[in-house]
C-alpha atoms as a PDB file:
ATOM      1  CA  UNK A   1     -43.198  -9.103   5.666  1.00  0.00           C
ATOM      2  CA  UNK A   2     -40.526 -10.837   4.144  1.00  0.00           C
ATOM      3  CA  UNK A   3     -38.006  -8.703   5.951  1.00  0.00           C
ATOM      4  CA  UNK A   4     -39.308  -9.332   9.392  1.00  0.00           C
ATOM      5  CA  UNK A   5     -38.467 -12.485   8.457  1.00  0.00           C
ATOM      6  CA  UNK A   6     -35.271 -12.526   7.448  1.00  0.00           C
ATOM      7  CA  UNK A   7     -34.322  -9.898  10.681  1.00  0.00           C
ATOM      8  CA  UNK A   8     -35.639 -13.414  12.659  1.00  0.00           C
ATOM      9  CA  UNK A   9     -33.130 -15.381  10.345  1.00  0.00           C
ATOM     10  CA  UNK A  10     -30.438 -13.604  11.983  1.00  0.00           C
ATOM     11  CA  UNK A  11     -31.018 -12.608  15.042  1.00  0.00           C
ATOM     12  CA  UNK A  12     -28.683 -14.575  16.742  1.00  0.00           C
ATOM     13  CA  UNK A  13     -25.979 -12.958  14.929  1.00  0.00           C
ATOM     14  CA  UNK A  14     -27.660  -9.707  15.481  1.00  0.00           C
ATOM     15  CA  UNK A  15     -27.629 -10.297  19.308  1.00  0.00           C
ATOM     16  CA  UNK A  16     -23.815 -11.557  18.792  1.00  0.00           C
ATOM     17  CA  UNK A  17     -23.059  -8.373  17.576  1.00  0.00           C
ATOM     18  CA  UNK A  18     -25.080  -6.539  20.768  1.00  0.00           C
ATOM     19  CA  UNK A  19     -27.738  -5.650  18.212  1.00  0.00           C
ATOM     20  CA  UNK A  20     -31.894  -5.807  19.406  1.00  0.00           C
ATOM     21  CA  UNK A  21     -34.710  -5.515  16.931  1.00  0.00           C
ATOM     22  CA  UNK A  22     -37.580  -3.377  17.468  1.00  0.00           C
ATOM     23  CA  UNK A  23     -40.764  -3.415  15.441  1.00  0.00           C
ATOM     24  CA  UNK A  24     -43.786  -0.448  15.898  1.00  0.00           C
ATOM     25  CA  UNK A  25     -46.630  -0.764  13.610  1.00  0.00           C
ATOM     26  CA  UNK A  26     -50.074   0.420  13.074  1.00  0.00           C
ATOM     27  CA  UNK A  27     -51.811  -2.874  13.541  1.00  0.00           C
ATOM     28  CA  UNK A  28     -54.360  -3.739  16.347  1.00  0.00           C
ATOM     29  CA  UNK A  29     -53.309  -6.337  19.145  1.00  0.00           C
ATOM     30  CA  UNK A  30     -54.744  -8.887  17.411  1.00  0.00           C
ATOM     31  CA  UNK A  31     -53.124  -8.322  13.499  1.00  0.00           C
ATOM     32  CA  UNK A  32     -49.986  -7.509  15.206  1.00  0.00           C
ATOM     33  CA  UNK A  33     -50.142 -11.159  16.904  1.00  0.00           C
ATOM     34  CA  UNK A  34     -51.234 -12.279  13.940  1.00  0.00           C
ATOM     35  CA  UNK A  35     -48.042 -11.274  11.620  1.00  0.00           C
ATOM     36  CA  UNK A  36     -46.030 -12.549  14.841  1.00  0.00           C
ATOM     37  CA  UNK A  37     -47.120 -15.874  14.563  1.00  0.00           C
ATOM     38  CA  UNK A  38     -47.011 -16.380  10.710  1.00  0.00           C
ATOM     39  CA  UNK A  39     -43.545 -15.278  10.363  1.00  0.00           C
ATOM     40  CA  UNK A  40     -41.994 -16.821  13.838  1.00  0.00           C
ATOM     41  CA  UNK A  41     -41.041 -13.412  15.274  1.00  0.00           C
ATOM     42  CA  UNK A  42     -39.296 -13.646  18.464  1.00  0.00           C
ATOM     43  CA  UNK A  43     -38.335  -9.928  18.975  1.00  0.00           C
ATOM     44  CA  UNK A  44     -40.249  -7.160  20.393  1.00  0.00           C
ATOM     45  CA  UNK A  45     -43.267  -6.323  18.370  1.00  0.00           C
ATOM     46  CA  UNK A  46     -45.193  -2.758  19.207  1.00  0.00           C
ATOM     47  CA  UNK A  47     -48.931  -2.090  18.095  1.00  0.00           C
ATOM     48  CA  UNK A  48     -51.093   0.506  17.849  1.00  0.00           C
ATOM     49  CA  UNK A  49     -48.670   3.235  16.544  1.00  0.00           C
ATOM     50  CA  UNK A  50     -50.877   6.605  15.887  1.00  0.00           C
ATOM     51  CA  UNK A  51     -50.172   9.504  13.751  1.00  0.00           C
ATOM     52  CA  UNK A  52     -48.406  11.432  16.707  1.00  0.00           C
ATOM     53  CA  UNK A  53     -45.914   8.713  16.836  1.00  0.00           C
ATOM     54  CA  UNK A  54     -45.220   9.122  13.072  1.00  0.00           C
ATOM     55  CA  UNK A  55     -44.749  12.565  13.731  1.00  0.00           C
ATOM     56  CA  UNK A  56     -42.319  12.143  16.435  1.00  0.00           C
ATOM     57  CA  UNK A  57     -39.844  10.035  14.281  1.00  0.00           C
ATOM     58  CA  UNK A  58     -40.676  11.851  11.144  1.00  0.00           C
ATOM     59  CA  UNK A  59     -42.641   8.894   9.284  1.00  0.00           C
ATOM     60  CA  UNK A  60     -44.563   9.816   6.719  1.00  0.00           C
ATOM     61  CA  UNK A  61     -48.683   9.397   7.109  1.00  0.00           C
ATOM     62  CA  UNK A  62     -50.653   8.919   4.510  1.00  0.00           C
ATOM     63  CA  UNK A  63     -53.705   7.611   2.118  1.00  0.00           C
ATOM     64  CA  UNK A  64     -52.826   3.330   1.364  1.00  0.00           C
ATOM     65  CA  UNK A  65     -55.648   2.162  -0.739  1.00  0.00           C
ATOM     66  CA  UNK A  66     -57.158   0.016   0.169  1.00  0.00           C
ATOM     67  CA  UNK A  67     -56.516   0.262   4.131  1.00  0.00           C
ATOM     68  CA  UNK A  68     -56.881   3.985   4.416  1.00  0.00           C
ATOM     69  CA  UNK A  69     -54.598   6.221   6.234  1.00  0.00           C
ATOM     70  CA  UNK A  70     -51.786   5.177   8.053  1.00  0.00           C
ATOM     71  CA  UNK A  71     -47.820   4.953   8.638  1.00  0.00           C
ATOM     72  CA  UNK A  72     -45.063   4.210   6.123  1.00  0.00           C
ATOM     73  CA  UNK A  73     -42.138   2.484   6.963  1.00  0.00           C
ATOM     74  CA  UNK A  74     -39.392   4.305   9.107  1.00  0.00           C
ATOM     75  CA  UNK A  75     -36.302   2.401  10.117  1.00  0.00           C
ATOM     76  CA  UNK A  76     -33.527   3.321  12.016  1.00  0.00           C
ATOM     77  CA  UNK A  77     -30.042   2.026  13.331  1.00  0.00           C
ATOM     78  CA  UNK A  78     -29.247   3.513  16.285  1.00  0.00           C
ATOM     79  CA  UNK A  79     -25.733   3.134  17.726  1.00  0.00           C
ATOM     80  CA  UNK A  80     -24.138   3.317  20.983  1.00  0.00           C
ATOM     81  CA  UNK A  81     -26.036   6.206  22.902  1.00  0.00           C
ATOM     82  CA  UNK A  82     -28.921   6.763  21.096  1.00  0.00           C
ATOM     83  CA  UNK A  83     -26.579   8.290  17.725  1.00  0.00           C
ATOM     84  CA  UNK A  84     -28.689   7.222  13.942  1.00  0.00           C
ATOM     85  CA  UNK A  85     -26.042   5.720  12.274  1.00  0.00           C
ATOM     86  CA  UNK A  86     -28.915   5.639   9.826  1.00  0.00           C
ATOM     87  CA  UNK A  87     -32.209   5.791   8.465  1.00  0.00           C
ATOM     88  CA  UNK A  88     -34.790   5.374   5.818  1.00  0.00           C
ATOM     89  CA  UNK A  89     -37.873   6.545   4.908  1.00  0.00           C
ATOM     90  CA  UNK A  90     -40.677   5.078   2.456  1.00  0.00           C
ATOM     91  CA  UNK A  91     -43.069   6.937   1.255  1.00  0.00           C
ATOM     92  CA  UNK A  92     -44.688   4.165  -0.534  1.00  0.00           C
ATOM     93  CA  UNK A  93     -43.775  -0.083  -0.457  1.00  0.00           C
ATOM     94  CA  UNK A  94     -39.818   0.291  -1.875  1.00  0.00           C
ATOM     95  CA  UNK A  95     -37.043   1.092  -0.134  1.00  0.00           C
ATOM     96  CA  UNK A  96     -36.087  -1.060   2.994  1.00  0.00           C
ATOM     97  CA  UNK A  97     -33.127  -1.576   5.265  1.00  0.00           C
ATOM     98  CA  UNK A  98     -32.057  -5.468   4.162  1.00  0.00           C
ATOM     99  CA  UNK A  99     -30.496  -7.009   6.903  1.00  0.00           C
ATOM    100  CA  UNK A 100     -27.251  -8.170   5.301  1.00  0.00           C
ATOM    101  CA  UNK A 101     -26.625  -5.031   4.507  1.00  0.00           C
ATOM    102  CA  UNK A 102     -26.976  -3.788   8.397  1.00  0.00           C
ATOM    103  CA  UNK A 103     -24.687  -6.831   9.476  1.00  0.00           C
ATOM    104  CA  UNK A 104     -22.199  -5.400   6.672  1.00  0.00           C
ATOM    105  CA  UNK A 105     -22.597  -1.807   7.775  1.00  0.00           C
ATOM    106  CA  UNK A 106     -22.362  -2.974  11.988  1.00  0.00           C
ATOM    107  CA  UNK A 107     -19.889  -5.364  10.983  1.00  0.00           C
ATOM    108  CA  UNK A 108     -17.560  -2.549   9.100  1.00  0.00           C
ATOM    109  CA  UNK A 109     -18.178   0.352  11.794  1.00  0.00           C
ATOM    110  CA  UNK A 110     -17.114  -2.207  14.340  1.00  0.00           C
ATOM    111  CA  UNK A 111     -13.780  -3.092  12.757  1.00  0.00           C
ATOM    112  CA  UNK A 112     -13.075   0.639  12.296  1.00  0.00           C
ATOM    113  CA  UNK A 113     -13.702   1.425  15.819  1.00  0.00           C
ATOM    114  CA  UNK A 114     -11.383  -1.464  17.037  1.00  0.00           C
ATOM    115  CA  UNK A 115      -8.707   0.055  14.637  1.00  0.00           C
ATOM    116  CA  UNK A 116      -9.091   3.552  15.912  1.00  0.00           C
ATOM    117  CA  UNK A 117      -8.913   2.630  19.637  1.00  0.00           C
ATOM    118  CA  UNK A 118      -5.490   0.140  18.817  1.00  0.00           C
ATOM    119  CA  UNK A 119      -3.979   3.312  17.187  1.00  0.00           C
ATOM    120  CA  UNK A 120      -4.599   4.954  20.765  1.00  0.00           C
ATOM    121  CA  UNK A 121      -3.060   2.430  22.832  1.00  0.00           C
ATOM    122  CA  UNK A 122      -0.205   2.172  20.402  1.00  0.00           C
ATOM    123  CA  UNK A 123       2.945   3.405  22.034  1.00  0.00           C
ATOM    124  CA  UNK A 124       3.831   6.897  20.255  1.00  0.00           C
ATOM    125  CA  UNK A 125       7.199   7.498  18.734  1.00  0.00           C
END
Protein backbone atom coordinates (compact mmCIF):
# COMPACT_ATOMS: atom_id res chain seq x y z
CA UNK A 1 0.00 0.00 0.00
CA UNK A 2 2.81 2.09 0.46
CA UNK A 3 3.06 2.70 -3.24
CA UNK A 4 -0.45 3.88 -3.72
CA UNK A 5 0.71 6.22 -1.55
CA UNK A 6 3.51 7.59 -2.79
CA UNK A 7 1.68 7.58 -6.65
CA UNK A 8 -0.80 10.22 -4.43
CA UNK A 9 2.52 12.05 -3.35
CA UNK A 10 3.00 12.94 -6.82
CA UNK A 11 0.29 13.19 -8.63
CA UNK A 12 0.38 16.61 -9.34
CA UNK A 13 3.55 16.18 -11.09
CA UNK A 14 2.16 13.14 -12.68
CA UNK A 15 -0.81 15.19 -14.09
CA UNK A 16 1.96 17.99 -15.06
CA UNK A 17 3.48 15.60 -17.10
CA UNK A 18 -0.22 14.50 -18.78
CA UNK A 19 0.12 11.32 -16.74
CA UNK A 20 -3.43 9.64 -14.92
CA UNK A 21 -3.28 6.83 -12.42
CA UNK A 22 -5.43 3.93 -12.59
CA UNK A 23 -5.87 1.35 -9.88
CA UNK A 24 -8.04 -2.26 -10.50
CA UNK A 25 -8.06 -4.57 -7.65
CA UNK A 26 -9.78 -7.55 -6.34
CA UNK A 27 -11.34 -5.94 -3.33
CA UNK A 28 -15.15 -5.55 -2.66
CA UNK A 29 -16.74 -1.92 -2.75
CA UNK A 30 -16.38 -1.60 0.61
CA UNK A 31 -12.31 -2.76 1.18
CA UNK A 32 -11.63 -0.89 -1.90
CA UNK A 33 -13.16 2.36 -0.08
CA UNK A 34 -11.58 1.32 2.69
CA UNK A 35 -7.74 1.39 1.34
CA UNK A 36 -9.01 4.77 -0.39
CA UNK A 37 -9.59 6.44 2.64
CA UNK A 38 -6.54 5.25 4.75
CA UNK A 39 -4.06 6.23 2.26
CA UNK A 40 -5.82 9.65 0.84
CA UNK A 41 -6.23 8.33 -2.72
CA UNK A 42 -7.61 10.80 -5.01
CA UNK A 43 -7.29 8.87 -8.35
CA UNK A 44 -9.50 6.41 -9.89
CA UNK A 45 -9.81 3.29 -7.88
CA UNK A 46 -11.56 0.01 -9.69
CA UNK A 47 -13.03 -3.00 -7.59
CA UNK A 48 -14.13 -6.17 -8.09
CA UNK A 49 -11.50 -7.34 -10.69
CA UNK A 50 -12.27 -11.27 -11.51
CA UNK A 51 -10.08 -13.86 -12.90
CA UNK A 52 -11.20 -13.03 -16.59
CA UNK A 53 -9.82 -9.64 -16.13
CA UNK A 54 -6.45 -11.13 -15.02
CA UNK A 55 -6.55 -13.08 -17.97
CA UNK A 56 -7.13 -10.29 -20.28
CA UNK A 57 -3.97 -8.31 -19.15
CA UNK A 58 -2.00 -11.40 -18.48
CA UNK A 59 -1.89 -11.13 -14.48
CA UNK A 60 -1.08 -13.94 -12.86
CA UNK A 61 -3.99 -15.75 -10.51
CA UNK A 62 -3.23 -17.58 -7.88
CA UNK A 63 -3.34 -19.33 -4.18
CA UNK A 64 -2.34 -16.08 -1.34
CA UNK A 65 -2.52 -17.68 2.00
CA UNK A 66 -4.25 -16.59 3.88
CA UNK A 67 -6.91 -14.75 1.50
CA UNK A 68 -7.24 -17.51 -1.02
CA UNK A 69 -7.14 -17.10 -4.67
CA UNK A 70 -6.82 -14.03 -6.34
CA UNK A 71 -4.78 -11.43 -8.62
CA UNK A 72 -1.11 -10.43 -8.42
CA UNK A 73 0.03 -7.21 -9.22
CA UNK A 74 0.15 -6.11 -12.99
CA UNK A 75 1.25 -2.61 -13.83
CA UNK A 76 1.56 -0.94 -16.88
CA UNK A 77 2.70 2.47 -18.50
CA UNK A 78 0.95 3.08 -21.36
CA UNK A 79 2.04 5.90 -23.69
CA UNK A 80 0.52 8.02 -26.22
CA UNK A 81 -2.07 5.69 -28.09
CA UNK A 82 -2.47 2.94 -26.06
CA UNK A 83 1.67 1.72 -26.80
CA UNK A 84 3.24 -0.27 -23.13
CA UNK A 85 6.15 1.58 -22.75
CA UNK A 86 6.24 -0.98 -19.97
CA UNK A 87 5.22 -3.48 -17.64
CA UNK A 88 5.64 -5.72 -14.69
CA UNK A 89 4.44 -8.64 -13.39
CA UNK A 90 4.53 -10.17 -9.69
CA UNK A 91 4.01 -13.33 -9.11
CA UNK A 92 4.29 -12.98 -5.46
CA UNK A 93 4.67 -9.38 -3.05
CA UNK A 94 8.28 -8.06 -4.80
CA UNK A 95 8.70 -6.38 -7.69
CA UNK A 96 6.81 -2.98 -8.19
CA UNK A 97 6.90 -0.02 -10.52
CA UNK A 98 8.30 2.91 -7.89
CA UNK A 99 7.11 6.03 -8.96
CA UNK A 100 10.36 7.99 -9.17
CA UNK A 101 11.47 5.74 -11.32
CA UNK A 102 8.27 6.28 -13.82
CA UNK A 103 8.78 10.19 -13.47
CA UNK A 104 12.57 9.36 -14.49
CA UNK A 105 11.58 7.01 -17.29
CA UNK A 106 8.42 9.75 -18.59
CA UNK A 107 10.68 12.42 -17.81
CA UNK A 108 13.70 10.89 -20.15
CA UNK A 109 11.31 9.59 -23.09
CA UNK A 110 9.93 13.09 -23.10
CA UNK A 111 13.23 14.90 -23.55
CA UNK A 112 14.15 12.41 -26.31
CA UNK A 113 11.04 12.98 -28.17
CA UNK A 114 11.47 16.85 -28.01
CA UNK A 115 15.07 16.23 -29.39
CA UNK A 116 13.95 14.03 -32.20
CA UNK A 117 11.14 16.36 -33.42
CA UNK A 118 13.85 19.70 -33.17
CA UNK A 119 16.17 17.56 -35.43
CA UNK A 120 13.06 17.54 -37.91
CA UNK A 121 12.34 21.08 -37.98
CA UNK A 122 16.02 21.82 -38.21
CA UNK A 123 16.78 23.36 -41.55
CA UNK A 124 18.82 20.58 -43.62
CA UNK A 125 22.15 21.37 -45.15
Amino acid sequence: MRQLAAYEREKAKLESMGCTVLIASVDTEEQARKVVASQGLTYAVAYGCTKEDADAIGAWWGQHPPDGEHMQPAEFLLGRGGIVLGAMYASGPVGRMAVDEVVHFIEGRERSRLRQEQQQRAPQP
